[in-house]
Protein backbone atom coordinates (compact mmCIF):
# COMPACT_ATOMS: atom_id res chain seq x y z
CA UNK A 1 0.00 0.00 0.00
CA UNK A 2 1.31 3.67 -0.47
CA UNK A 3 0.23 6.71 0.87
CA UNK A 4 0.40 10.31 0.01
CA UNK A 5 1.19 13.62 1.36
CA UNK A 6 -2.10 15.82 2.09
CA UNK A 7 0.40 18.49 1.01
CA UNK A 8 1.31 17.00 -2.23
CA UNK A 9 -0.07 13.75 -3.46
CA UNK A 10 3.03 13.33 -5.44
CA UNK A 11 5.28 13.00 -2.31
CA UNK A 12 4.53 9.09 -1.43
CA UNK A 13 5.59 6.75 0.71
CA UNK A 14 5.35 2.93 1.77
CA UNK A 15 3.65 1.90 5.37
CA UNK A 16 6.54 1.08 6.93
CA UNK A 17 7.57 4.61 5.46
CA UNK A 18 4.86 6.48 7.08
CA UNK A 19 4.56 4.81 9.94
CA UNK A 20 8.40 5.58 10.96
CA UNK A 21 8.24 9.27 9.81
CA UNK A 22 4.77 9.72 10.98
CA UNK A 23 4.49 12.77 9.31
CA UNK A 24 5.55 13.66 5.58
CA UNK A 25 8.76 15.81 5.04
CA UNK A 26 6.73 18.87 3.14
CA UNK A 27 4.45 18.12 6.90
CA UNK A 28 1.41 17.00 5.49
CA UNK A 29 -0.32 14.29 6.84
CA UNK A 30 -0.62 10.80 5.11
CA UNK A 31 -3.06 9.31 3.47
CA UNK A 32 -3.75 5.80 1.71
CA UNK A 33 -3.96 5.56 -1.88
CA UNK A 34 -6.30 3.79 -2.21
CA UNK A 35 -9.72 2.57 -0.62
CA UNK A 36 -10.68 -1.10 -1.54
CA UNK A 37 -14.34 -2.14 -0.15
CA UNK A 38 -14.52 -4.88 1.40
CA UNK A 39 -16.60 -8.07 0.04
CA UNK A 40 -20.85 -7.57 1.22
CA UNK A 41 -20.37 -11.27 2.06
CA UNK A 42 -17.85 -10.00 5.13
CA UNK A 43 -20.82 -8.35 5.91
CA UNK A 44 -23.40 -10.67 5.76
CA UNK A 45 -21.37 -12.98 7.62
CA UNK A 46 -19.87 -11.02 10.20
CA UNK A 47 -21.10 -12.53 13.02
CA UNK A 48 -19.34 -15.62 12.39
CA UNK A 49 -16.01 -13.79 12.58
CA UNK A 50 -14.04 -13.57 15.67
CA UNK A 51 -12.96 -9.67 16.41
CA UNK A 52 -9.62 -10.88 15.50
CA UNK A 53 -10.31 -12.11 11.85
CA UNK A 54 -12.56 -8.88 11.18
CA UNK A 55 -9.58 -6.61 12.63
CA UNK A 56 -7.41 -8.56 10.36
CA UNK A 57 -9.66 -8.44 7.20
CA UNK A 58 -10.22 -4.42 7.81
CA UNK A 59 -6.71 -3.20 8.14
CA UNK A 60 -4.78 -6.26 5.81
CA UNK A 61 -5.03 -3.67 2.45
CA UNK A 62 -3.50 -0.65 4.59
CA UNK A 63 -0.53 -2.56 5.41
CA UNK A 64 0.19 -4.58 2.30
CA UNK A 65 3.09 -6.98 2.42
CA UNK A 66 5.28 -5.06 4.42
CA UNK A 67 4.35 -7.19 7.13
CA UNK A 68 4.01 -10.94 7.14
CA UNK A 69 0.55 -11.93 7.72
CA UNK A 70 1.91 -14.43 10.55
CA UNK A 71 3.25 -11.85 12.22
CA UNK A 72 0.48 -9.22 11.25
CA UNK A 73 -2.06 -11.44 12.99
CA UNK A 74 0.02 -11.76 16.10
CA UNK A 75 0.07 -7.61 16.24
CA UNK A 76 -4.02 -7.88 15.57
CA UNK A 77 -4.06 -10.41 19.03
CA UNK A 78 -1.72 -8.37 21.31
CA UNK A 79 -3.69 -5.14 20.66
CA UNK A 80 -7.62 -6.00 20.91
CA UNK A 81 -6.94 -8.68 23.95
CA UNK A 82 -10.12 -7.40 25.64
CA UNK A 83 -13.56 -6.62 25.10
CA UNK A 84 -15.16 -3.77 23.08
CA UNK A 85 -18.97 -4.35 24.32
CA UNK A 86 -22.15 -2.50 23.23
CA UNK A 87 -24.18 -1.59 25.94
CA UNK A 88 -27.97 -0.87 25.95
CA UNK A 89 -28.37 2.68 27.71
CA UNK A 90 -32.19 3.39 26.76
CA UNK A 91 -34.40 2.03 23.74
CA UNK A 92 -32.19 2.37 20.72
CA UNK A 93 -29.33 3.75 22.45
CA UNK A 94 -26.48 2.58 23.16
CA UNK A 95 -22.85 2.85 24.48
CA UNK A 96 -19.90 1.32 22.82
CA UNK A 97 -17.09 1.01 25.89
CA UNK A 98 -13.61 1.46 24.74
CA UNK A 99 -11.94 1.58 27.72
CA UNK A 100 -11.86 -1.96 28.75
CA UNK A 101 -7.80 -1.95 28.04
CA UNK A 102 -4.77 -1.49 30.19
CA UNK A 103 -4.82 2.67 30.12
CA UNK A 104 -8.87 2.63 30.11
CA UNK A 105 -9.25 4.55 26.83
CA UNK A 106 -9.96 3.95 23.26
CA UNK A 107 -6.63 5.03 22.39
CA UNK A 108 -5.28 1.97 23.28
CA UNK A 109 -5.59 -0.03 20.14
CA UNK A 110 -3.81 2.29 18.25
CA UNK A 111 -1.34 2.77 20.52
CA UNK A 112 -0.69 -0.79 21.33
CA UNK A 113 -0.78 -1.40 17.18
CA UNK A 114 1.34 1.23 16.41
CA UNK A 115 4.03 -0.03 18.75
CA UNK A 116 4.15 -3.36 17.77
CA UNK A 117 4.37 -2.32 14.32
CA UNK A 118 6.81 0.11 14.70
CA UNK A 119 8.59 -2.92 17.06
CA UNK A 120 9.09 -5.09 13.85
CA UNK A 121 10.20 -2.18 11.58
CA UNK A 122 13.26 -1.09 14.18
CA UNK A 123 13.67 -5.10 14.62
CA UNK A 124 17.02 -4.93 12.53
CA UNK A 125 18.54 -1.22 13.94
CA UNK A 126 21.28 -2.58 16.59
CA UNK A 127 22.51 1.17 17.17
CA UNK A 128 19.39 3.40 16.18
CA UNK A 129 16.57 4.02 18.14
CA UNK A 130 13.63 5.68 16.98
CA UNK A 131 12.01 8.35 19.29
CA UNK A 132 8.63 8.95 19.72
CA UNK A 133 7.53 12.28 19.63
CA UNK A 134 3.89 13.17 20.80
CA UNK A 135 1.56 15.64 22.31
CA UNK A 136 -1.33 14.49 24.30
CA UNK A 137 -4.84 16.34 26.10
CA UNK A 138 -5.00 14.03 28.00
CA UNK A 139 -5.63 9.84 27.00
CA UNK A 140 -2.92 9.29 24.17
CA UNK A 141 -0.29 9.89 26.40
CA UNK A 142 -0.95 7.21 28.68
CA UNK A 143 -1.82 4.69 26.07
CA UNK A 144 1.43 5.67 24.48
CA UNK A 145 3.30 5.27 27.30
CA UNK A 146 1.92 1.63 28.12
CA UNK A 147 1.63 0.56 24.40
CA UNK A 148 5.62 1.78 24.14
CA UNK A 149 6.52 0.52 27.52
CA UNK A 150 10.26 -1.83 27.41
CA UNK A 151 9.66 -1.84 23.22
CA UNK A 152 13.14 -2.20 22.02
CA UNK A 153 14.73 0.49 20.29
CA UNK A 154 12.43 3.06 21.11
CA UNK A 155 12.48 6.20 23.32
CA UNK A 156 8.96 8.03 23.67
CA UNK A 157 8.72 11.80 24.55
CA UNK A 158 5.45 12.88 25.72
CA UNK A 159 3.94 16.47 25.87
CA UNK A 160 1.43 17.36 27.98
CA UNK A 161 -0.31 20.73 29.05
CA UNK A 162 0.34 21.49 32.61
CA UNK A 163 -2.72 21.03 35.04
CA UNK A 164 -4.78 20.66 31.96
CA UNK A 165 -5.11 16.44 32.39
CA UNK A 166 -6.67 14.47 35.11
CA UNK A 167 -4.84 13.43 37.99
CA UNK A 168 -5.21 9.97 36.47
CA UNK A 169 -4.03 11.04 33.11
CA UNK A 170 -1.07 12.30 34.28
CA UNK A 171 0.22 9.34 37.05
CA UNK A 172 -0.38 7.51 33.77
CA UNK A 173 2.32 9.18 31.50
CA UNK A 174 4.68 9.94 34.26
CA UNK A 175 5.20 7.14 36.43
CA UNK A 176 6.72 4.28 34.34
CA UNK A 177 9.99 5.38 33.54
CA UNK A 178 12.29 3.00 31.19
CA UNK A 179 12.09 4.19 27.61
CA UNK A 180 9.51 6.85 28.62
CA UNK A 181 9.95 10.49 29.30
CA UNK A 182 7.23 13.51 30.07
CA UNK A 183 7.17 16.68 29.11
CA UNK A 184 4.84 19.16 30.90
CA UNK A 185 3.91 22.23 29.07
CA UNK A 186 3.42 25.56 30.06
CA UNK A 187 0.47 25.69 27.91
CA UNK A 188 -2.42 24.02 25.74
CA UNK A 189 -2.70 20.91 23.78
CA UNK A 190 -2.24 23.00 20.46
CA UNK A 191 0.84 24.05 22.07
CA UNK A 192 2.28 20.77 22.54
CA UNK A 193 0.41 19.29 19.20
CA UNK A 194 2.35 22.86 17.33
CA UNK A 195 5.99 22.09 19.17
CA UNK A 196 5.66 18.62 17.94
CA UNK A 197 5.11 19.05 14.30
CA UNK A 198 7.69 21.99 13.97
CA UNK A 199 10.59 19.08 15.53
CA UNK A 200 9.57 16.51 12.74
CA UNK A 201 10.78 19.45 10.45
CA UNK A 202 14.13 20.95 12.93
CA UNK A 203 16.72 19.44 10.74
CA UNK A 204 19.26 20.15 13.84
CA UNK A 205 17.33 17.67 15.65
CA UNK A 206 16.16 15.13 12.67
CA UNK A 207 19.68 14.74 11.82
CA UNK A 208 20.36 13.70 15.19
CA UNK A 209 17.35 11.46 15.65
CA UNK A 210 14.81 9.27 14.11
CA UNK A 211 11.82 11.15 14.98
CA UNK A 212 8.13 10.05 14.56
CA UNK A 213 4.27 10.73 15.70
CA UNK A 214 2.33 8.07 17.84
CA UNK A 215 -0.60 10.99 17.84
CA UNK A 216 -3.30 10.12 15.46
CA UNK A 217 -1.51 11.74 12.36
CA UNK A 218 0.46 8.54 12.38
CA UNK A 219 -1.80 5.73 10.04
CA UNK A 220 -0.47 3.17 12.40
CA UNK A 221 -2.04 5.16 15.39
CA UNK A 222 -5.39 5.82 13.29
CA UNK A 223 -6.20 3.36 10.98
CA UNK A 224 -6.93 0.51 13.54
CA UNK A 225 -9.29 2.50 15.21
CA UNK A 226 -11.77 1.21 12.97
CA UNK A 227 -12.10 -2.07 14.70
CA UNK A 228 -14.31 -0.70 17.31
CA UNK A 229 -16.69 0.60 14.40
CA UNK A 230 -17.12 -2.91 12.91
CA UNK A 231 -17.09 -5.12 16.34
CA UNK A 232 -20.42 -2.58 16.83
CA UNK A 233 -22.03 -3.36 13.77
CA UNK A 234 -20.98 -6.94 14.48
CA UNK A 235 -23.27 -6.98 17.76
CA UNK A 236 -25.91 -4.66 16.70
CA UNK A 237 -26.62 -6.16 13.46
CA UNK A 238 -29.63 -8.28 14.05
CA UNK A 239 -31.85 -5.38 14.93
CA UNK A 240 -31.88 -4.69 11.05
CA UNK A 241 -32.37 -0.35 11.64
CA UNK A 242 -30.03 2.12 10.42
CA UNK A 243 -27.02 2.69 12.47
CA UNK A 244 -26.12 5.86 13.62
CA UNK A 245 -22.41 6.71 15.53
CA UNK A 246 -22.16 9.80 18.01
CA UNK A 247 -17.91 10.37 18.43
CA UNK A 248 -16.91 12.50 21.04
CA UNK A 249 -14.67 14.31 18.97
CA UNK A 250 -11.49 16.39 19.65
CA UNK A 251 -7.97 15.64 16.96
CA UNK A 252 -10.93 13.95 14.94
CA UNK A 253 -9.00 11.22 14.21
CA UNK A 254 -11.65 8.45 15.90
CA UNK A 255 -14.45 9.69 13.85
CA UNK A 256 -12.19 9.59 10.73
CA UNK A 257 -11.25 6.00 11.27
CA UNK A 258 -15.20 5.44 11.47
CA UNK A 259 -15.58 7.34 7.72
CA UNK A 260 -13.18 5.02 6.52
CA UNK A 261 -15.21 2.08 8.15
CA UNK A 262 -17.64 3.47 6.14
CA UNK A 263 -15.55 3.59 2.85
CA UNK A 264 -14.71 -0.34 3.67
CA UNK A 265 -18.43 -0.47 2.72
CA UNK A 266 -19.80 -0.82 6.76
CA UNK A 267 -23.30 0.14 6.80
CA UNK A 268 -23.67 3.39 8.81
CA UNK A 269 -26.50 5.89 8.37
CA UNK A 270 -24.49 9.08 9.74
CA UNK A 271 -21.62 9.62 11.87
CA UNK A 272 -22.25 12.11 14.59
CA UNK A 273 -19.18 14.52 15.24
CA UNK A 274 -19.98 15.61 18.68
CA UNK A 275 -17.80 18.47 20.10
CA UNK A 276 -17.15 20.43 23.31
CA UNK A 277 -17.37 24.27 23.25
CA UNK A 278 -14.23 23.93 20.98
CA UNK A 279 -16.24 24.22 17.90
CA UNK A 280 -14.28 24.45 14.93
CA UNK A 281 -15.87 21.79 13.16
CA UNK A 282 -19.28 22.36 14.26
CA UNK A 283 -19.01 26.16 13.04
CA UNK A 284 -17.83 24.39 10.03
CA UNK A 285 -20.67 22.83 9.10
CA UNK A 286 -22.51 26.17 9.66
CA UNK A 287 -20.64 28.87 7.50
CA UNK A 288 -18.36 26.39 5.53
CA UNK A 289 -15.42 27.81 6.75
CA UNK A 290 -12.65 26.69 8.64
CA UNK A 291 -11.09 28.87 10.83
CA UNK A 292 -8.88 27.17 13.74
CA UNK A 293 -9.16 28.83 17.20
CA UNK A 294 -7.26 28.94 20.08
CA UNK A 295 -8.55 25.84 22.41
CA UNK A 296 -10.54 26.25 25.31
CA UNK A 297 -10.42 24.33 28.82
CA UNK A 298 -13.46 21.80 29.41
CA UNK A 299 -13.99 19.05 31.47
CA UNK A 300 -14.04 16.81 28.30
CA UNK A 301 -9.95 17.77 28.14
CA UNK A 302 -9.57 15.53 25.60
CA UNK A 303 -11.43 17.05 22.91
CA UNK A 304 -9.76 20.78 23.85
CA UNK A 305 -8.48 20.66 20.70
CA UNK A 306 -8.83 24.03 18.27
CA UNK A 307 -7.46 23.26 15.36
CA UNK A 308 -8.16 18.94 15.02
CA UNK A 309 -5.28 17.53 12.41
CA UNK A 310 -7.30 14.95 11.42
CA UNK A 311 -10.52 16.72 9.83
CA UNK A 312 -8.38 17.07 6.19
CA UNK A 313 -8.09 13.60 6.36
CA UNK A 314 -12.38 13.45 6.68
CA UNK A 315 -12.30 16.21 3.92
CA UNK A 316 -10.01 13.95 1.83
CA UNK A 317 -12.57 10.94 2.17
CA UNK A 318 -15.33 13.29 0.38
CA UNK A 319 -13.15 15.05 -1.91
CA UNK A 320 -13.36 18.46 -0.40
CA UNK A 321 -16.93 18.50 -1.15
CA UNK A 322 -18.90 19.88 1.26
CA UNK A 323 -22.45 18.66 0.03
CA UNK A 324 -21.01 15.14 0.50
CA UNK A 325 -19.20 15.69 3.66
CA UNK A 326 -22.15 17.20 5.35
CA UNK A 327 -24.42 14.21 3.99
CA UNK A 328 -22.44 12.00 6.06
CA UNK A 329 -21.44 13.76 9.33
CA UNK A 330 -23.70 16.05 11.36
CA UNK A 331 -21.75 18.24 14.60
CA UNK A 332 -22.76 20.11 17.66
CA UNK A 333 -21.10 21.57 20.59
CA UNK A 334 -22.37 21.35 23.92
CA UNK A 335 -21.03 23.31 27.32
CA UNK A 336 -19.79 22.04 30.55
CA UNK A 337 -23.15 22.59 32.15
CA UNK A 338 -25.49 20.70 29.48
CA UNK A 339 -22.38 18.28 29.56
CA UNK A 340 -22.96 17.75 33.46
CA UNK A 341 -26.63 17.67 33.57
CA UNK A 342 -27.24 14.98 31.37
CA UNK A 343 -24.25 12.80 33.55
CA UNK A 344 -26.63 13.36 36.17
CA UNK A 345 -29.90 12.88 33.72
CA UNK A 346 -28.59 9.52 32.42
CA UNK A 347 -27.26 8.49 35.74
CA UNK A 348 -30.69 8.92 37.56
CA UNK A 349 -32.91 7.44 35.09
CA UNK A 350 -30.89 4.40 33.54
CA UNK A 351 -27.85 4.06 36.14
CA UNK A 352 -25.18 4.41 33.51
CA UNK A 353 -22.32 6.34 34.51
CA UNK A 354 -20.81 8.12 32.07
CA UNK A 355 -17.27 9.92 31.48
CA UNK A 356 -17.65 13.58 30.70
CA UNK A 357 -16.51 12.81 26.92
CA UNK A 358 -19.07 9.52 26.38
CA UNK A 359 -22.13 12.31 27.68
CA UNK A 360 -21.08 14.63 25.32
CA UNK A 361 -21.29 11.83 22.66
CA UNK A 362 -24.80 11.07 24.12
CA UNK A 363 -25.67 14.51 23.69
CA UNK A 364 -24.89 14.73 19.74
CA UNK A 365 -26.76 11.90 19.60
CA UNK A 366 -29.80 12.77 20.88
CA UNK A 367 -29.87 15.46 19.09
CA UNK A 368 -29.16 13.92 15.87
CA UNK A 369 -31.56 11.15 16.38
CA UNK A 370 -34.84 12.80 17.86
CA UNK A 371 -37.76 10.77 16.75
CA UNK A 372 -36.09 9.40 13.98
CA UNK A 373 -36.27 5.23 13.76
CA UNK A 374 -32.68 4.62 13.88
CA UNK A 375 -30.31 2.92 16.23
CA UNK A 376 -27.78 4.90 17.80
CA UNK A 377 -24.32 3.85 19.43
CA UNK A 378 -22.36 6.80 21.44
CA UNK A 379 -18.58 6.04 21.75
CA UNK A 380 -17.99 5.67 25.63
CA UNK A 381 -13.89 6.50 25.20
CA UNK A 382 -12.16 6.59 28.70
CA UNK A 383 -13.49 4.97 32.00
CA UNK A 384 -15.39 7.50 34.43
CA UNK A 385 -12.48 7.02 37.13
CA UNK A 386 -10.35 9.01 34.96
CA UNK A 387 -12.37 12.14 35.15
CA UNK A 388 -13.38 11.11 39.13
CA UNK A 389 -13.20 14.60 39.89
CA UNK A 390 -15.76 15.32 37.77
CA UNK A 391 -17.60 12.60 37.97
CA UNK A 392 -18.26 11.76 41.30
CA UNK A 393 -19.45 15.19 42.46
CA UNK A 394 -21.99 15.19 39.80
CA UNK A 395 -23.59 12.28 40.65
CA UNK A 396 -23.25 11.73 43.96
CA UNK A 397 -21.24 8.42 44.03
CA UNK A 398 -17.71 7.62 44.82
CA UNK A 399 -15.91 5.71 42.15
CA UNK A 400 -14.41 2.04 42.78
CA UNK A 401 -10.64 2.38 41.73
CA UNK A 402 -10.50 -0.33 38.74
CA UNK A 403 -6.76 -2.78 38.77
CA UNK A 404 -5.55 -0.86 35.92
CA UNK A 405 -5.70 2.49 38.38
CA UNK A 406 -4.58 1.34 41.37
CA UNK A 407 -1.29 0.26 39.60
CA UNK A 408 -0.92 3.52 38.48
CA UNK A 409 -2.51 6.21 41.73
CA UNK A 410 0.35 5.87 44.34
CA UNK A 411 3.05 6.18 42.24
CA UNK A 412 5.08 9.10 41.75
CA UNK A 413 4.93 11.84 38.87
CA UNK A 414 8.39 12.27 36.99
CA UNK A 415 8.28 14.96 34.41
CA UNK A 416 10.19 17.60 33.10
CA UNK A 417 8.59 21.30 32.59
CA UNK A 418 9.23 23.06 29.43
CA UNK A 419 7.97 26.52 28.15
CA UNK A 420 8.97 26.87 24.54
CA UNK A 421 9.79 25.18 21.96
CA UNK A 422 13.46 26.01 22.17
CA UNK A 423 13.36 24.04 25.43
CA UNK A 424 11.93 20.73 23.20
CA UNK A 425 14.91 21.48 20.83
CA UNK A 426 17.39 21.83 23.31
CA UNK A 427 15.62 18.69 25.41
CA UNK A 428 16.25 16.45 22.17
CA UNK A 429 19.34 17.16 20.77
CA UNK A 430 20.85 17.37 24.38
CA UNK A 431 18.83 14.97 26.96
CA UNK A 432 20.46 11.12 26.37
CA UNK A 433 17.15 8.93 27.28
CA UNK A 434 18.17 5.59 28.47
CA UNK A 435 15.64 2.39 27.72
């Protein structure tokens, strides 16, 4: 398979290519040549597949030969080695819970995919290590961190906006040590997310280091998050209605791995692109114009994003054309307060508890679906106990601490704090990192 620059389709590269550089060298992001549908008897059949054979099936085109499918299937096993279940909220709603994995967010398929891959690339470099550069609001760093943890040949650097990330969040980036190092920010995600793509383009550093992206511009970080997408069709579809996804959306790279489900020919009605009061895309769909902002502090961090990376790879998917993007994807922003009220609404009527993100997905939903006879799945993305201190005060309850948290709670925070991005320079070319 090759891919192509966003910036210039003639600049392309193999997998393996753009999996190691994460970004291109004119810094546009990459994007697959081509789009192959998959058979309508996969989907017909789907049922009978295990989640490992339909993970296999989906991403097999995207990586090509590159890797051996022995060795491809053994990637597919060690990253989805838990469960991805649908769970009825109210009468065609639902919640899809992504966070049944070691860091408790969605982000750690691609995470744990994009290491292993990235494992068997380096597998040959005695004397060259490839470093990880990536900026996180919040989840990705701590499924980086775990998915990169004691990989050999790899360093991971990991900016993160000071005091903008749970308490969680940040015990999870910050306390394992080895091969990975923290970076707290004095600033916001699009600070980090901005310091990071100017270093894959610092030639003073480059030429010192092998430098690539485990955010979700990397296709090894993106791509596999459309697992999740088919595993939900795969239980939902014997109720034979249209299916309708709500994505708590941020970088946008989730909801663009769930157009590309689409493209792969999986039966969805409308994705729902469901934003905080950082509403670039939403504004988007109302004036058809982009126009980045500076982000905004929520208590859906994650999605305190102002300027998402990944919403020219959605544009790509429709050909820049509006009509057709805005046939397929509906967005709407929602506050703290409506965010917090309908925790508390859905909490008191059903019992679900929901993270701050998954209500916000709830809310886009709603919205989108009204009386309409669909079916509708909101992405839960991150376990409540990470966002405790939201959580628990609005509902009343106090939280039970799940394994994967109280591994992580009493340990202590290592991280360096950086203001500018001369400090990242001067960090990389100067700071040895020791696996």
């Amino acid at each position: 398979m090759n891919y192509y620059s966003l910036n210039n389709k003639d600049n392309k590269s193999s997998f393996e290519e753009a999996v190691v550089r994460g970004i291109a060298p004119d810094r546009g992001l990459y994007f697959p040549q081509n789009i192959t549908p998959l058979p309508r008897a996969f989907f017909k059949n789907i049922e009978n597949y295990s989640n490992e054979e339909i993970a296999f099936k989906v991403i097999e085109q995207f990586v090509g030969d590159e890797i051996p499918t022995s060795i491809l299937k053994n990637i597919i096993k060690e990253t989805i080695n838990f469960e991805f279940p649908v769970v009825k909220v109210e009468n065609n709603i639902h919640a899809l819970e992504l966070f049944h994995g070691p860091t408790m967010a969605f982000k750690d398929v691609g995470a744990r995919f994009m290491a292993r891959c990235l494992g068997y690339f380096n597998r040959d470099k005695k004397d060259e290590n490839v470093t990880v550069l990536v900026a996180t609001s919040g989840d990705t760093g701590g499924a980086v961190a775990h998915g990169f943890l004691g990989v050999k040949g790899v360093d991971v650097v990991i900016l993160y906006p000071s005091g903008k990330v749970s308490d969680v969040q940040e015990k999870q980036l910050t306390t394992l040590g080895q091969n990975i190092v923290a970076l707290e920010v004095d600033g916001v995600f699009d600070d980090c997310q901005e310091m990071v793509k100017t270093a894959f383009l610092d030639t003073e550093i480059t030429d010192q280091r092998t430098l690539t992206s485990a955010n979700s511009i990397n296709v090894a970080r993106w791509l596999p998050q459309m697992f999740y997408f088919f595993f939900a069709y795969k239980q939902l579809k014997h109720k034979n209605k249209g299916l309708v996804f709500s994505v708590p959306s941020g970088n946008f790279g989730n909801i663009c791995a769930g157009v590309m489900a689409q493209q792969l020919g999986l039966p969805v009605h409308q994705f729902v692109a469901s934003c905080n009061i950082n509403d670039v895309v939403p504004n988007f769909f109302k004036s058809k114009k982009y126009t980045p902002q500076a982000s905004k502090q929520t208590i859906s961090n994650a999605m305190d994003v102002g300027n998402p990376s990944n919403f020219i790879r959605i544009q790509e998917v429709f050909n820049n054309d509006f009509d057709q993007l805005s046939k397929h994807i509906s967005s709407y922003s929602f506050d703290d307060d409506t965010t917090r009220a309908v925790m508390k609404k859905i909490h008191d009527t059903t019992g679900y508890v929901t993270d701050p993100h998954g209500a916000i997905g709830y809310l886009g939903l709603k919205k989108y679906l009204q009386e309409q006879p669909l079916q509708g799945v909101f992405l839960e993305t991150a376990h409540p106990i990470k966002f405790a201190n939201v959580v628990e005060p609005v509902l009343g309850i106090k939280l039970e601490l799940p394994p994967q948290i109280i591994e992580v709670i009493d340990k202590k925070k290592v991280a360096t704090n950086i203001k500018t991005y001369q400090d990242l320079k001067e960090f990389l070319i100067k700071q040895a990192i020791h696996s």
